[in-house]
N, C-alpha and C. Protein backbone atom coordinates (compact mmCIF):
# COMPACT_ATOMS: atom_id res chain seq x y z
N UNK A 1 76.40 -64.06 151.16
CA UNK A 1 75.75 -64.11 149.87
C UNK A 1 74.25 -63.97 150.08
N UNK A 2 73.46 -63.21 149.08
CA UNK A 2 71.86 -62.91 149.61
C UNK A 2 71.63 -63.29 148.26
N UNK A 3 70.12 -64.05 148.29
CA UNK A 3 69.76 -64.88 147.64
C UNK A 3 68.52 -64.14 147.39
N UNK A 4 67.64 -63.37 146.46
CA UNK A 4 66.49 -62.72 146.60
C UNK A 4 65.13 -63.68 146.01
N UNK A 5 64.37 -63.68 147.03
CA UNK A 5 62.99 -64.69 147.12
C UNK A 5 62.02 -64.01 146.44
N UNK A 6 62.16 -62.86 146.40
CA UNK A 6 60.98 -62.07 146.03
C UNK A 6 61.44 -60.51 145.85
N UNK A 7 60.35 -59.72 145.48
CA UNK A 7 60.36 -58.24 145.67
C UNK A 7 60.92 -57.25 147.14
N UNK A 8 60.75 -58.13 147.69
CA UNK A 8 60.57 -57.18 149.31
C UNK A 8 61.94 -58.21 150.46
N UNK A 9 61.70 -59.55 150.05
CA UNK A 9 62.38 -60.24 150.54
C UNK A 9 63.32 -60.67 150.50
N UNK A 10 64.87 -61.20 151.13
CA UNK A 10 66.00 -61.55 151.01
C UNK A 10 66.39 -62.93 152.05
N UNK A 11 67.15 -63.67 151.21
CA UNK A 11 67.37 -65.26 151.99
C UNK A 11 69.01 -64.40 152.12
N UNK A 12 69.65 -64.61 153.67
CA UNK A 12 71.18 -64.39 153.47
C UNK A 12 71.80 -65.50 154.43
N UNK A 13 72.47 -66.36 154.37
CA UNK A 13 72.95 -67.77 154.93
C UNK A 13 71.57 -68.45 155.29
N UNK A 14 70.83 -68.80 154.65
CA UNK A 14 69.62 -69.85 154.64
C UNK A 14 69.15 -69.66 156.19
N UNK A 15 69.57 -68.79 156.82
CA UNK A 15 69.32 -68.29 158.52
C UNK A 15 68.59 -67.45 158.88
N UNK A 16 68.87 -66.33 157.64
CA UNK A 16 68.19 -65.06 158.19
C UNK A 16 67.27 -64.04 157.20
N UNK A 17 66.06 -63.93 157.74
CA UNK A 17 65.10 -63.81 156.39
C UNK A 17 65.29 -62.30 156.68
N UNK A 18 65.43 -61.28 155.78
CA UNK A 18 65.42 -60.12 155.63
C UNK A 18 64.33 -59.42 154.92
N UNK A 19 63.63 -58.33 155.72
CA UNK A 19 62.32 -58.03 155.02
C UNK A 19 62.45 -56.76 155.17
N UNK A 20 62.08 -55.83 153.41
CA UNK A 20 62.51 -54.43 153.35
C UNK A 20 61.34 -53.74 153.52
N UNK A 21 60.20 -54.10 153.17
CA UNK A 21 58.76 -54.06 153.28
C UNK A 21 57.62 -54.20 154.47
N UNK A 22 57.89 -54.56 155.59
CA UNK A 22 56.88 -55.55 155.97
C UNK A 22 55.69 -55.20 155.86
N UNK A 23 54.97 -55.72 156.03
CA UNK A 23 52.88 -55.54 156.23
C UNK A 23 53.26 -55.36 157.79
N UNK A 24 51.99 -54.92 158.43
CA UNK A 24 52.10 -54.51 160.02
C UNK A 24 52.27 -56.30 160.54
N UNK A 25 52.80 -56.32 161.82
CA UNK A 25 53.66 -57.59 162.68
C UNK A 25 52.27 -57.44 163.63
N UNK A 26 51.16 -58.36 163.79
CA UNK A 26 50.50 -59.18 165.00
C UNK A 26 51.07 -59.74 165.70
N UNK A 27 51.22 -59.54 167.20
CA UNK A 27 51.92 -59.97 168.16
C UNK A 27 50.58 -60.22 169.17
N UNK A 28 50.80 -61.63 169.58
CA UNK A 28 49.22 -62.25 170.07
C UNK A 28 50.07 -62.99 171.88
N UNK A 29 49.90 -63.60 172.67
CA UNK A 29 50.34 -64.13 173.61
C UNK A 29 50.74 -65.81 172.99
N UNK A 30 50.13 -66.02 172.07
CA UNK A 30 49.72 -67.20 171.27
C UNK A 30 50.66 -67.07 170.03
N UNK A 31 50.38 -66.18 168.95
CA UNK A 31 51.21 -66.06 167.76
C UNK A 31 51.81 -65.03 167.34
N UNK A 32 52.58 -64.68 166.34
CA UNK A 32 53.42 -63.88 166.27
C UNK A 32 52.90 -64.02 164.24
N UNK A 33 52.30 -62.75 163.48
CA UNK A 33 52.09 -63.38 162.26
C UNK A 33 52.03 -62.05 161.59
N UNK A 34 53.01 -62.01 160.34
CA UNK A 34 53.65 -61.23 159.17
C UNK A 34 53.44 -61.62 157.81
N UNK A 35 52.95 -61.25 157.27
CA UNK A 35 53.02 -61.40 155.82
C UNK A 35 51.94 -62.87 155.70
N UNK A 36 53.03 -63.75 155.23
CA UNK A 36 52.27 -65.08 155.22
C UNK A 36 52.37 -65.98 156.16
N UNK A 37 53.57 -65.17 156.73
CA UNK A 37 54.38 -66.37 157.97
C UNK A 37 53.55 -66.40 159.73
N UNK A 38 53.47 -66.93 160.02
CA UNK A 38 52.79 -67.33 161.23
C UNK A 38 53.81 -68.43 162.38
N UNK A 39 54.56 -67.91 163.49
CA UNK A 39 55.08 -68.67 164.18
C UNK A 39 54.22 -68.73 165.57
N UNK A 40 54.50 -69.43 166.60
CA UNK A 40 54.39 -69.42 167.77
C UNK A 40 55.00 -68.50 168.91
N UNK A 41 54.16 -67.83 169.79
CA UNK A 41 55.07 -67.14 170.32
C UNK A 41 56.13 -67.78 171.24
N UNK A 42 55.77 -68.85 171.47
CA UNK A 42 56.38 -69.78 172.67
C UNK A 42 57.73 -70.47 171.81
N UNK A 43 57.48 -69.96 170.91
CA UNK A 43 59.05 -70.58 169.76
C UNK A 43 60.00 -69.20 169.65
N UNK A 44 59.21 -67.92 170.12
CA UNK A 44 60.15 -66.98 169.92
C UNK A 44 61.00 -66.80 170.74
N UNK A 45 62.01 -66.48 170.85
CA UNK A 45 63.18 -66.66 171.99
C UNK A 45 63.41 -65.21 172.61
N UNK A 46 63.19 -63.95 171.46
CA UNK A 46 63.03 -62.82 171.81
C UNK A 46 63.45 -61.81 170.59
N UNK A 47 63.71 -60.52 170.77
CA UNK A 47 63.47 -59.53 169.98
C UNK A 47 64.93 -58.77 170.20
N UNK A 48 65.11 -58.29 168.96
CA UNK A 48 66.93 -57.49 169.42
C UNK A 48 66.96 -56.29 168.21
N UNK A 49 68.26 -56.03 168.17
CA UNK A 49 68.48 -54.90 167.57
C UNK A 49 69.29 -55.55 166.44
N UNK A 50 68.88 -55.23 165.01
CA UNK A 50 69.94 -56.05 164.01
C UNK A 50 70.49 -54.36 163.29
N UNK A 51 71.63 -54.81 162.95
CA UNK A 51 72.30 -54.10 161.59
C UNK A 51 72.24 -54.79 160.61
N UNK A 52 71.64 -54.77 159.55
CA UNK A 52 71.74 -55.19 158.11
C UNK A 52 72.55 -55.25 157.22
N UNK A 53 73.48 -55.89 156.42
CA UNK A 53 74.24 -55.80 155.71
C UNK A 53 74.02 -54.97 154.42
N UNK A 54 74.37 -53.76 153.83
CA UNK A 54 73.81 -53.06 152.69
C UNK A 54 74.64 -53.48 151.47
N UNK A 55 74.01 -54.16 150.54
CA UNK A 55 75.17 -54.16 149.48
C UNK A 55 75.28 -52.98 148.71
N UNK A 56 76.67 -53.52 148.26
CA UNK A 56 77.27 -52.31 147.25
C UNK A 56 76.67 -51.63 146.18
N UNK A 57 76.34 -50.77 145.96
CA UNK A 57 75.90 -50.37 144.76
C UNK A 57 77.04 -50.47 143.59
N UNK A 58 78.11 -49.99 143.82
CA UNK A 58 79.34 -50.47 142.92
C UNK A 58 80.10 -51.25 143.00
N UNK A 59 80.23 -52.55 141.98
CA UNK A 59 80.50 -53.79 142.57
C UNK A 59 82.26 -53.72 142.87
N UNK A 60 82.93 -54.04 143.53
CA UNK A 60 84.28 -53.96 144.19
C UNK A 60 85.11 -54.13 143.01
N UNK A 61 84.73 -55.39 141.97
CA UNK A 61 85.33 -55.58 141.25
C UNK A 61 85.46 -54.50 140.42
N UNK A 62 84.44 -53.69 139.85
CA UNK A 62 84.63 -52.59 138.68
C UNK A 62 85.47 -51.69 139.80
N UNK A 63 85.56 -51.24 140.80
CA UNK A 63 86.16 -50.42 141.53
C UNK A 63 87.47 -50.71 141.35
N UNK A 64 87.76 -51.69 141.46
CA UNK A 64 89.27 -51.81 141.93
C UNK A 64 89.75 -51.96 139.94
N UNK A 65 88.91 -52.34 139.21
CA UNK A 65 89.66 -52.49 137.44
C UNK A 65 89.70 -50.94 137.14
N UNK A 66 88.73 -49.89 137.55
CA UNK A 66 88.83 -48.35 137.65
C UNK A 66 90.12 -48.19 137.99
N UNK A 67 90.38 -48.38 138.97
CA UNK A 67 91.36 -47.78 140.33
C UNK A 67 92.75 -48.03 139.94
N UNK A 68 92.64 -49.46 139.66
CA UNK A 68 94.14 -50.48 138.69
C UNK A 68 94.74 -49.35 137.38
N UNK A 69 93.44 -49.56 136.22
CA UNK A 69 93.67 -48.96 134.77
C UNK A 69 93.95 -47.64 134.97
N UNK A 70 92.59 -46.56 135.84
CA UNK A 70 93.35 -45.37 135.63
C UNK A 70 94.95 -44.97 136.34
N UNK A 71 95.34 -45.79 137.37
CA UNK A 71 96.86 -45.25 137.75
C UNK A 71 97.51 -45.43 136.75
N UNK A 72 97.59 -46.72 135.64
CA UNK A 72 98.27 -47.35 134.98
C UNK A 72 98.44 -46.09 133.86
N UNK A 73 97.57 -45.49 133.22
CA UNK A 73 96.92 -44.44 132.48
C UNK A 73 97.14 -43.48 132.64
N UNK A 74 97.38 -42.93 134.60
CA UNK A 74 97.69 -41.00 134.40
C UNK A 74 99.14 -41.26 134.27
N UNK A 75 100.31 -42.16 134.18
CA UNK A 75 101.58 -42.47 134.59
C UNK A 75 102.06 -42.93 133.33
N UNK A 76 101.29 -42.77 132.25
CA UNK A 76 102.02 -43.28 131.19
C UNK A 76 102.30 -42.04 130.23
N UNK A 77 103.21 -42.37 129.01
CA UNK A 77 104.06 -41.38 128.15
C UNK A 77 102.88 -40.02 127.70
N UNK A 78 101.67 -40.31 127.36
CA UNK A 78 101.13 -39.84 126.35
C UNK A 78 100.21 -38.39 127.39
N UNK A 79 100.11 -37.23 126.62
CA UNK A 79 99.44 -36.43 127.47
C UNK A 79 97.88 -36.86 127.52
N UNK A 80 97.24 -37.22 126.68
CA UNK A 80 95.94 -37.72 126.16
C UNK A 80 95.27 -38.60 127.32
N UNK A 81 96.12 -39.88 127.45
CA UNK A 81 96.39 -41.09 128.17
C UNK A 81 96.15 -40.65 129.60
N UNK A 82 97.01 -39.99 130.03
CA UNK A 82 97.11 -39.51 131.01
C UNK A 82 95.83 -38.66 131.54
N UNK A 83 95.09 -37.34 130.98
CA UNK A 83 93.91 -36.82 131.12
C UNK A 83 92.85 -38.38 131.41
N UNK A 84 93.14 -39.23 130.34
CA UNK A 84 91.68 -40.34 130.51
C UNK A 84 92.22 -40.79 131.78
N UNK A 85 93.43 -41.87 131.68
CA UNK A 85 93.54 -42.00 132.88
C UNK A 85 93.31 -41.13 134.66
N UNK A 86 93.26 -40.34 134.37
CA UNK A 86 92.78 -39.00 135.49
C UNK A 86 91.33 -39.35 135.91
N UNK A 87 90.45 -39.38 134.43
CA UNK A 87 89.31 -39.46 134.47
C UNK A 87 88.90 -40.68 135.04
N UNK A 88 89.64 -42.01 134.70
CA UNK A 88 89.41 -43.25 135.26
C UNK A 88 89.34 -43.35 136.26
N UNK A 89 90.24 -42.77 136.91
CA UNK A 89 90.37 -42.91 138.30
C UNK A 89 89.80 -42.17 139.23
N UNK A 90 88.76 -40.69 139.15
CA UNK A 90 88.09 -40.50 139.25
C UNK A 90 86.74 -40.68 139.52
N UNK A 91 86.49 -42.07 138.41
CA UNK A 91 85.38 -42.37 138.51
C UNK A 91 85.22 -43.67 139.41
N UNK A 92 86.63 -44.25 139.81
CA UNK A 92 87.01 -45.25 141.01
C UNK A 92 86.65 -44.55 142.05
N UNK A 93 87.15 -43.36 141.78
CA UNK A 93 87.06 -42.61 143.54
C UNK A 93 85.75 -42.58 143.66
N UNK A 94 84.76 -42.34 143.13
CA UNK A 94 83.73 -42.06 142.92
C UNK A 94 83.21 -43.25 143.26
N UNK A 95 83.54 -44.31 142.73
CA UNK A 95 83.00 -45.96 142.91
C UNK A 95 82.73 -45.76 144.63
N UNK A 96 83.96 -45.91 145.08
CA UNK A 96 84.51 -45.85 146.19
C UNK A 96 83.74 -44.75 147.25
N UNK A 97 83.26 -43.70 147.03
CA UNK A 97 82.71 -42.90 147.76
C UNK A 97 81.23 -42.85 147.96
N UNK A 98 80.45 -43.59 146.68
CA UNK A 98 79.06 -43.73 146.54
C UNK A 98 78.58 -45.26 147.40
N UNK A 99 79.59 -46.31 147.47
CA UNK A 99 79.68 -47.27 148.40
C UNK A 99 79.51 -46.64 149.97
N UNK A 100 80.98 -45.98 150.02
CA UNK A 100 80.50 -45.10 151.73
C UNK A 100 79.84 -44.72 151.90
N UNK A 101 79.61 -43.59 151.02
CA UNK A 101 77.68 -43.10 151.50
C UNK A 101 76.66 -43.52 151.70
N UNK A 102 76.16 -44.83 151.58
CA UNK A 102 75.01 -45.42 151.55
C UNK A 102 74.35 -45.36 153.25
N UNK A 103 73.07 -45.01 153.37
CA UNK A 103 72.93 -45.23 155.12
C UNK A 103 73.26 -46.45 155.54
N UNK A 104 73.80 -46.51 156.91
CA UNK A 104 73.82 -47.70 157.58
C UNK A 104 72.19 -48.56 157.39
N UNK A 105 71.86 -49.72 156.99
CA UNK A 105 70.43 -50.14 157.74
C UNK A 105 70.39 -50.83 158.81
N UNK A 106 69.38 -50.73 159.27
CA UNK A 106 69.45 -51.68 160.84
C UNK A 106 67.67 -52.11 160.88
N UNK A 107 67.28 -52.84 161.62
CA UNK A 107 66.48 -53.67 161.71
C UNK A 107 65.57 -54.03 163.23
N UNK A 108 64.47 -54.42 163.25
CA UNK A 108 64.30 -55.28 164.64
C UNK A 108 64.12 -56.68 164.18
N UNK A 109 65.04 -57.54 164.95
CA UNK A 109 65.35 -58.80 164.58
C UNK A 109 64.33 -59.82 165.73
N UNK A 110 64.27 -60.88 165.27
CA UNK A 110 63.01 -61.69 166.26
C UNK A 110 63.92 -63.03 165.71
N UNK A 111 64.02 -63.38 167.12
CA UNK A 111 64.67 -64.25 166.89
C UNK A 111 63.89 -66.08 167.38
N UNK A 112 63.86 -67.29 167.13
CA UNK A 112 63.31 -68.36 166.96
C UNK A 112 63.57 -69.09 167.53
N UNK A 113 63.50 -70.42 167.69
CA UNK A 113 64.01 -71.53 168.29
C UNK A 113 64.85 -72.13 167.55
N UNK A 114 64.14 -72.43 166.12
CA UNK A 114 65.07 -73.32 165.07
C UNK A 114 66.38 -72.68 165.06
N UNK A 115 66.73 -71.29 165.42
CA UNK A 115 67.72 -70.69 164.85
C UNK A 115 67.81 -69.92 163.70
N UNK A 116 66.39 -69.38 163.12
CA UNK A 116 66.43 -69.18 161.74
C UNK A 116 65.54 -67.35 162.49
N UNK A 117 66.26 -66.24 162.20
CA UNK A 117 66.30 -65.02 162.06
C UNK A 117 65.05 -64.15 161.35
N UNK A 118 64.48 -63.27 161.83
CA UNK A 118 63.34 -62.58 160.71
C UNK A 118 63.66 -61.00 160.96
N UNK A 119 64.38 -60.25 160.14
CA UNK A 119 65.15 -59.03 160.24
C UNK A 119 64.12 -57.85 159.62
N UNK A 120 63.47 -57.11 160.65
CA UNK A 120 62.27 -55.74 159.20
C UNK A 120 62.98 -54.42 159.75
N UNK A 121 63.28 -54.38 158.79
CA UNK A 121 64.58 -52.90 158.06
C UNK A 121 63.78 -51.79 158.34
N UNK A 122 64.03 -50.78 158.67
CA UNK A 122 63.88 -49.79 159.21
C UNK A 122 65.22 -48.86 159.42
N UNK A 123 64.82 -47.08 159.13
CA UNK A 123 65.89 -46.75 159.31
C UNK A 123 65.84 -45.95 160.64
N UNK A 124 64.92 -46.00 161.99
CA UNK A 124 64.17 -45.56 162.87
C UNK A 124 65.02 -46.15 164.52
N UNK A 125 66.38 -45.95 164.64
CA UNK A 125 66.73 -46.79 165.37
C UNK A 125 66.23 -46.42 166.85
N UNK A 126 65.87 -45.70 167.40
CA UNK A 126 64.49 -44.95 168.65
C UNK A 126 63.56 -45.88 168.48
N UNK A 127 62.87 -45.89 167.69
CA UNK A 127 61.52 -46.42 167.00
C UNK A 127 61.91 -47.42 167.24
N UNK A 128 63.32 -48.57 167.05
CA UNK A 128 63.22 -50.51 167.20
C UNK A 128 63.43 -49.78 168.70
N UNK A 129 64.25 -49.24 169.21
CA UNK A 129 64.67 -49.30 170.77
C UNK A 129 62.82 -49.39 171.54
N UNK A 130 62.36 -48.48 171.06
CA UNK A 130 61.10 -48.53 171.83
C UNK A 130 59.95 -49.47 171.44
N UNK A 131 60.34 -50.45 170.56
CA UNK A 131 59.25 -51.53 169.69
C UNK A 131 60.04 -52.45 171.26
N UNK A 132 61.12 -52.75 171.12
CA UNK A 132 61.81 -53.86 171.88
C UNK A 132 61.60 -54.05 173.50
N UNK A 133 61.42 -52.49 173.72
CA UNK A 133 60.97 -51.66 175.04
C UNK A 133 59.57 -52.54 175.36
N UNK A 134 58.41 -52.32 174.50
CA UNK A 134 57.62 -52.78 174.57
C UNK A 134 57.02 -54.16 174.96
N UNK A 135 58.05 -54.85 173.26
CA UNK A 135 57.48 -56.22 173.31
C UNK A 135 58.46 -57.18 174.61
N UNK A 136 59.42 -56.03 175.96
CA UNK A 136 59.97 -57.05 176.55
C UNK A 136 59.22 -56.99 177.83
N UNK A 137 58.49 -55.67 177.84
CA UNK A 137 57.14 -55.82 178.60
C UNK A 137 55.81 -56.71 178.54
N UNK A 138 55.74 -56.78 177.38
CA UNK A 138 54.60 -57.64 176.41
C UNK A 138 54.97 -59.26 176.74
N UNK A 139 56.12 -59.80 176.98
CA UNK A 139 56.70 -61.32 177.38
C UNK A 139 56.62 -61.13 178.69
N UNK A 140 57.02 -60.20 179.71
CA UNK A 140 56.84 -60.25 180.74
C UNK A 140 55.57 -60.11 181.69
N UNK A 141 54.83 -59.94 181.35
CA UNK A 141 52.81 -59.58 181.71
C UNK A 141 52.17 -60.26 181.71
N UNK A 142 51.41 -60.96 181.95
CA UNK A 142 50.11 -62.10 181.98
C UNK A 142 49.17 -61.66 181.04
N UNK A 143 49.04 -60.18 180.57
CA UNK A 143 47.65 -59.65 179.96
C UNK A 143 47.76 -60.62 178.25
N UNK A 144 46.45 -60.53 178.17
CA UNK A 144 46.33 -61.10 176.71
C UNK A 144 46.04 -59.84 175.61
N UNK A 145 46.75 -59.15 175.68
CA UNK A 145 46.85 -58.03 174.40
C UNK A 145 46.96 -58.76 173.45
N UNK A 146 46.67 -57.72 172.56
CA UNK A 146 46.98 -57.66 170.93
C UNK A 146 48.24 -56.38 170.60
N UNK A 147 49.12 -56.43 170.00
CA UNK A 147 50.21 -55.71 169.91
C UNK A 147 50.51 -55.72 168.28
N UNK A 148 50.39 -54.54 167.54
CA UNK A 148 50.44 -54.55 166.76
C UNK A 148 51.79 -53.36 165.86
N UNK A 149 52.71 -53.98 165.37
CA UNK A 149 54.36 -53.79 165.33
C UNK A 149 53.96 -52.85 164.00
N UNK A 150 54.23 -51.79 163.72
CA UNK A 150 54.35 -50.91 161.78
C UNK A 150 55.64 -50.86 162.01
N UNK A 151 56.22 -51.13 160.77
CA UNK A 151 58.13 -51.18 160.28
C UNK A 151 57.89 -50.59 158.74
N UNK A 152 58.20 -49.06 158.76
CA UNK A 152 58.22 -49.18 157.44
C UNK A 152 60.19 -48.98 157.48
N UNK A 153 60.49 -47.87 155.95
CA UNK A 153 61.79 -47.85 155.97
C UNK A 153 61.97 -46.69 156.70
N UNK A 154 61.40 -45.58 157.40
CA UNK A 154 61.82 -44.52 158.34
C UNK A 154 61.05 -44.72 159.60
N UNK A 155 60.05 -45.52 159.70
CA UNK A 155 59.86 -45.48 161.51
C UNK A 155 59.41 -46.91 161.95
N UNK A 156 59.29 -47.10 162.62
CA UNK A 156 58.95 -48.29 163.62
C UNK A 156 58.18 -47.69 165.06
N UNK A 157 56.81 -48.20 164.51
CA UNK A 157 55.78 -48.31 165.85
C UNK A 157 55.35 -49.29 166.36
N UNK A 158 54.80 -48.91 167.66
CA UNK A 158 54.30 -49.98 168.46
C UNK A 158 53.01 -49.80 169.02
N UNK A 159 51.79 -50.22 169.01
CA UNK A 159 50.50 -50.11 169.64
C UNK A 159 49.52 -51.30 169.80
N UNK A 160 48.36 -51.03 170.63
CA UNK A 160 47.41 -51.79 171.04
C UNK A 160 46.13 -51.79 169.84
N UNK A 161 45.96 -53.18 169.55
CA UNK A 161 45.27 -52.81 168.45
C UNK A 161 44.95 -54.54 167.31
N UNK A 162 44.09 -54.26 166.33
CA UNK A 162 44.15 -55.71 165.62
C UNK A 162 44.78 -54.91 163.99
N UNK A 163 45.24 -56.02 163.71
CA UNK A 163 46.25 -55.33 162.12
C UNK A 163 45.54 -55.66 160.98
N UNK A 164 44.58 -56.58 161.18
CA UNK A 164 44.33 -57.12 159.71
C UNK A 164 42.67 -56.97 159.65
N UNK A 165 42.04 -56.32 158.30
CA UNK A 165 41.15 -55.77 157.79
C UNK A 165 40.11 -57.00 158.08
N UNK A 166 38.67 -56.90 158.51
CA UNK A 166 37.73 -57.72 158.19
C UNK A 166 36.62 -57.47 157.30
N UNK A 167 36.31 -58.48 156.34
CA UNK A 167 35.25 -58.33 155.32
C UNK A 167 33.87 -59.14 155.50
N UNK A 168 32.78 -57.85 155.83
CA UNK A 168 32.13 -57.76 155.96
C UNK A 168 30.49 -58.82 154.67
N UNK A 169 29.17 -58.62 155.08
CA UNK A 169 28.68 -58.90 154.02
C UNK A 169 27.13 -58.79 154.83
N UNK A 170 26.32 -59.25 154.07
CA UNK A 170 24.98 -59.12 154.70
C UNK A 170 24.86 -60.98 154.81
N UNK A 171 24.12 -60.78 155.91
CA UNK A 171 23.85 -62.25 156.20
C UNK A 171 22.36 -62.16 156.52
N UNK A 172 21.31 -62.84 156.29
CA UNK A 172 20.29 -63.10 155.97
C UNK A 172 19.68 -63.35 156.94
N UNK A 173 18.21 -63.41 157.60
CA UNK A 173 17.70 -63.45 158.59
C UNK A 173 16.97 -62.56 159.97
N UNK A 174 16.41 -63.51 160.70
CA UNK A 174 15.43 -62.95 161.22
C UNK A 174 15.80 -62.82 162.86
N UNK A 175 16.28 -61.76 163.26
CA UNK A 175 16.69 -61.66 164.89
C UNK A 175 15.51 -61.05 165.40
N UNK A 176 14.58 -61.72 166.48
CA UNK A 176 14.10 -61.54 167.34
C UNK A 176 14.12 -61.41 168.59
N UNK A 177 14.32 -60.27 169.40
CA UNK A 177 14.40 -60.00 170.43
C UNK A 177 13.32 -59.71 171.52
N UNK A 178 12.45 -59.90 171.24
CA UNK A 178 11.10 -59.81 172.43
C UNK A 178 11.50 -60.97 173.31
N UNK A 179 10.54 -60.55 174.28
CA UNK A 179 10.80 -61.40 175.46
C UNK A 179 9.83 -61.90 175.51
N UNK A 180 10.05 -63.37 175.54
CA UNK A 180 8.76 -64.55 175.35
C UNK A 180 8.42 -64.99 176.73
């Protein structure tokens, strides 16, 4: 059952936070920080490959009352009946085929200590293989990089770099540099 928190976001067994959106992922030796959320890296346990659950666009139930009524409908006395019923069931098949089609989604999953999941959807599965590539180099190294994760819904990158904008201003005063 998925529980929706927001626009971008999904709660599914109170475990696993699902994010269709993300803002770029800071990956620090120290922290790990997305959106609003900010963990420890020393709480992260590591990084994997998720498949996402896609829901249905046509809910099972109208599928299967389609699927039920129109057999009931092409099989009965009337020629009329029968054409709708045709049509009913048609539009089951149809239920039924617009469900299959949907892309698989899949994800790079980061996984926690508490046990609680952070899944960013992507349909780029190269792109998580080589994010994961990275960040299992990035746990294994002494260097103090900055690693900065982009997940949109077709690619997933990985680079050296800071993610978040700084605002600037004039600050007042008198720098003197002669040598006294």
């Amino acid at each position: 059952m998925s529980i929706s928190t927001g626009n971008n976001i999904q709660r599914q067994n109170n475990k696993v936070l699902v994010i269709d959106k993300p803002e770029p992922i800071l990956v620090t030796k120290k922290v790990i920080k997305f959106g609003s959320y900010v963990y420890q890296f020393r709480n992260v346990t590591g990084f994997g490959f998720a498949y996402v659950k896609t829901p249905n666009k046509v809910p099972t139930i109208v599928i299967l009352i389609l699927l039920i009524s129109g057999t009931f409908l092409l099989y009965s006395q009337s020629g009329q009946q029968a054409g709708f019923g045709l049509l009913i069931l048609l539009l089951g098949v149809a239920g039924v085929m617009e469900n299959l089609m949907q892309p698989k989604r899949i994800g790079l999953e980061l996984y926690v200590n508490s046990g609680d999941n952070v899944i960013f959807v992507t349909a780029d599965k190269s792109g998580v293989r080589d994010v994961i590539s990275q960040l299992c180099e990035f746990m294994e190294s002494d260097t103090e990089d900055i690693k900065v994760i982009n997940i949109n819904q077709n690619h997933a990158t990985i680079g050296v770099g800071y993610a978040e904008q700084l605002q600037s201003g004039q600050i007042g005063g008198k720098i003197d540099n002669r040598e006294q």
